[in-house]
Protein backbone atom coordinates (compact mmCIF):
# COMPACT_ATOMS: atom_id res chain seq x y z
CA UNK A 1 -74.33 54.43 -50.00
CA UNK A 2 -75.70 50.62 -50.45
CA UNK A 3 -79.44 50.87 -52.05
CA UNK A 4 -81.62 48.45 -51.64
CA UNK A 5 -85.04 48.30 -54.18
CA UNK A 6 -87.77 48.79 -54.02
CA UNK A 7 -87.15 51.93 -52.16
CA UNK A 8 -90.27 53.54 -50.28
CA UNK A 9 -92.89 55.06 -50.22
CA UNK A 10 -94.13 52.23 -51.10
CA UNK A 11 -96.63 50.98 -53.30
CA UNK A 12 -98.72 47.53 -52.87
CA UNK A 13 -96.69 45.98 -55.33
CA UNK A 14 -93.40 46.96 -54.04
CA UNK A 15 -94.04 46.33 -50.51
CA UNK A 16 -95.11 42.68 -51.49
CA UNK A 17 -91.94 42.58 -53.70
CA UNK A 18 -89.80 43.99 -50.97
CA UNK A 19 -91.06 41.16 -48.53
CA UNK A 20 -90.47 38.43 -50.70
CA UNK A 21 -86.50 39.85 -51.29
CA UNK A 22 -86.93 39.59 -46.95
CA UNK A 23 -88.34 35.81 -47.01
CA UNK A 24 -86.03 34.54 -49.58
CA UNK A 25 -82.83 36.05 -48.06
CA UNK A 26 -84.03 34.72 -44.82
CA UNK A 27 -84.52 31.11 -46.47
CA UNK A 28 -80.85 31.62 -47.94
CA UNK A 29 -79.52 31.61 -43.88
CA UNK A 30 -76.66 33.51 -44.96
CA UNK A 31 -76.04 36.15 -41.80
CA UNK A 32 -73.52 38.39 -43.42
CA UNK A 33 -75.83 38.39 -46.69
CA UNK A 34 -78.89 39.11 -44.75
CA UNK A 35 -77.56 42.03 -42.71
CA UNK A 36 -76.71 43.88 -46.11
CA UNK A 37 -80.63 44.44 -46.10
CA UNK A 38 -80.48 47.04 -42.52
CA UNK A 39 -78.72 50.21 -41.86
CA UNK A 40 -75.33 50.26 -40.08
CA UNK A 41 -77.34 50.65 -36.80
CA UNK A 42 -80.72 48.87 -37.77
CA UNK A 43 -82.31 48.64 -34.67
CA UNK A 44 -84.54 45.39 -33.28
CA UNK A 45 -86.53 43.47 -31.26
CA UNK A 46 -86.62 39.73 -31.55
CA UNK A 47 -88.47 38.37 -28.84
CA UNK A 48 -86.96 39.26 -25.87
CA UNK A 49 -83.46 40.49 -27.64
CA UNK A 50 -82.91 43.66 -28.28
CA UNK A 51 -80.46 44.63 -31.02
CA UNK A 52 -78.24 47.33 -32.63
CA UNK A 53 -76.28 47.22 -35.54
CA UNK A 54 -75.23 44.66 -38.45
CA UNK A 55 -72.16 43.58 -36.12
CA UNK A 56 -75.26 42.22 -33.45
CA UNK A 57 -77.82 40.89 -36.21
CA UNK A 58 -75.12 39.15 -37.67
CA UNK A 59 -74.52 37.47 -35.06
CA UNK A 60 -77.96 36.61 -33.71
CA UNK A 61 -78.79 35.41 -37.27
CA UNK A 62 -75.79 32.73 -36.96
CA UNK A 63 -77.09 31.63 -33.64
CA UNK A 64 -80.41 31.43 -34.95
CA UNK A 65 -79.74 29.17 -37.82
CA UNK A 66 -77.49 27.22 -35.40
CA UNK A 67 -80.13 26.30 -33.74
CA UNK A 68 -83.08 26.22 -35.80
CA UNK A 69 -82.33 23.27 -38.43
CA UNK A 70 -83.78 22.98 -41.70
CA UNK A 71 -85.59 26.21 -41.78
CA UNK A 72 -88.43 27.18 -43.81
CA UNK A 73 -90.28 30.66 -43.94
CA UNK A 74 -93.21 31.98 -45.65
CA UNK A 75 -93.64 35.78 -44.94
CA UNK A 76 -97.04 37.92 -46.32
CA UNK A 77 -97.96 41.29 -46.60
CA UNK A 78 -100.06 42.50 -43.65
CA UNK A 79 -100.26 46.39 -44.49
CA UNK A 80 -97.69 49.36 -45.68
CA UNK A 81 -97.89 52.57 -45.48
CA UNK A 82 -94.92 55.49 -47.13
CA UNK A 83 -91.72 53.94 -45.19
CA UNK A 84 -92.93 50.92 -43.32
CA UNK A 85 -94.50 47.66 -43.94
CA UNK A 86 -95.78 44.94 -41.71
CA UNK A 87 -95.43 41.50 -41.98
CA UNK A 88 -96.88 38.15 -40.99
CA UNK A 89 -94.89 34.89 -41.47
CA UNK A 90 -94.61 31.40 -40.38
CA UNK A 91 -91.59 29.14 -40.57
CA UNK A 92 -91.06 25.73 -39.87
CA UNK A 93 -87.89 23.96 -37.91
CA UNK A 94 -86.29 21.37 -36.28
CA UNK A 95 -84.24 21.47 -33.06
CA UNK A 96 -81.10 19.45 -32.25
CA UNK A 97 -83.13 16.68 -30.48
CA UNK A 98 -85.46 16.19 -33.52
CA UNK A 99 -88.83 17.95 -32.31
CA UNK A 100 -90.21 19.97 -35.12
CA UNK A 101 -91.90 23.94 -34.79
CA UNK A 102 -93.73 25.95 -36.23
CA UNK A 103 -93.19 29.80 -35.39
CA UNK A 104 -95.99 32.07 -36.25
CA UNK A 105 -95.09 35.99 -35.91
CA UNK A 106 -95.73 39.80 -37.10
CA UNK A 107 -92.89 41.80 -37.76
CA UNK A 108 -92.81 45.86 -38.24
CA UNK A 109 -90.50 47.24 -40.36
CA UNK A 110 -89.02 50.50 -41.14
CA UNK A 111 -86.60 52.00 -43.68
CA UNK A 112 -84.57 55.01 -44.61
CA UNK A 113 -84.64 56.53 -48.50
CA UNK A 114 -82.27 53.58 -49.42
CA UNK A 115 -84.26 51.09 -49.16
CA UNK A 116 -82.45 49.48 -45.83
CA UNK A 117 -84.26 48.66 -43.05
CA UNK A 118 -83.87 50.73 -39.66
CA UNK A 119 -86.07 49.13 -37.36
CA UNK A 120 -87.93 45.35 -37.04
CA UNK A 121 -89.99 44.78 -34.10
CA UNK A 122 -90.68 41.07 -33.92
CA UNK A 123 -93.26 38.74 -32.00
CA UNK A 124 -93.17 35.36 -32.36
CA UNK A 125 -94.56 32.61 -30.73
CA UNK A 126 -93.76 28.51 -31.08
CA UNK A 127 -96.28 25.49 -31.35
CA UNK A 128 -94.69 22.16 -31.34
CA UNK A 129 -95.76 20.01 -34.20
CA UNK A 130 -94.91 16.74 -35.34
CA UNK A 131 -92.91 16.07 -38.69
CA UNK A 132 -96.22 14.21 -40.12
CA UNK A 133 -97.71 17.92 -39.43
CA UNK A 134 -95.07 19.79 -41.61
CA UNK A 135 -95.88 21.95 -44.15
CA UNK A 136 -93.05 23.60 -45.63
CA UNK A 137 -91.24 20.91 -47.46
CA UNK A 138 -89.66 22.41 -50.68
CA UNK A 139 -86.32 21.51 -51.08
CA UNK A 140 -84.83 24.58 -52.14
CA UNK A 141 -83.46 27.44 -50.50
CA UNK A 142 -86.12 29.54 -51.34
CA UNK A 143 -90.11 28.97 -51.22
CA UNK A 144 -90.88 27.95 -55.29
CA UNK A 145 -93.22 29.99 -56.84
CA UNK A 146 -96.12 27.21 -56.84
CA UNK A 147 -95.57 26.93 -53.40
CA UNK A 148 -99.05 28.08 -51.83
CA UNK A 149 -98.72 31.24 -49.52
CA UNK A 150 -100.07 31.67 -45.83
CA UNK A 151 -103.32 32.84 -46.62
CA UNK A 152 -103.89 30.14 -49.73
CA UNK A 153 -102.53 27.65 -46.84
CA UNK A 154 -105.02 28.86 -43.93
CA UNK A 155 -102.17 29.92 -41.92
């Protein structure tokens, strides 16, 4: 059985540990890497998609990532309680014609004694912003560590 620490219940410390594993395998846009994280039959809701398994959030991840060009996330800690967390986070993209995004979203998140995530509701919503308005400009694959968070950003 794949285990994935911090394993609930969790505390404060290892919820906000276990979404920062989430945001920085997200910024690593690495489908096959980032399904590791959910059960064989994880179950979602992205928006309007709903989805079941690794085979299906592999896939949507590869899509997504397609289409959403030089990605940036920042995710937070919202609240946790024994087996589930929830999330806020914004990223940052741009599209194939060049207009830039910013996605703003909660996520809810459940997961089995292993650590893996069965369930992530997701609602998102999209603001068009101009490049001069980006925020998220670190270079590397993950968010540095003196890179301010949403809440030190007023986000």
């Amino acid at each position: 059985m794949n285990i994935r620490p911090p394993l609930p219940p969790f505390t404060r410390e290892t919820a906000i540990q276990k979404v920062r594993a989430a945001e920085d395998a997200w910024n690593g846009q690495c489908p096959k890497q980032v399904a590791l994280a959910y059960t064989q039959d994880s179950r979602w809701r992205n928006r309007n998609e709903f989805l079941a398994g690794r085979a299906e959030i592999t896939a949507f991840l590869a899509r997504k990532w397609e289409r959403e060009l030089e990605y940036r996330l920042i995710k937070e800690l919202w609240a946790f309680d024994g087996n589930r967390i929830a999330v806020r986070f914004v990223y940052e993209w741009r599209d194939h014609g060049g207009q830039w995004w910013r996605s703003h979203g909660n996520e809810n998140w459940g997961f089995n004694d292993a650590g893996l995530m069965g369930e992530r509701h997701a609602s998102i919503n999209d603001v068009r912003i101009g490049e001069s308005e980006r925020l998220f400009r670190w270079e590397e694959s993950v968010r540095p560590d003196s890179h301010p968070g949403l809440s030190e950003m007023g986000l």
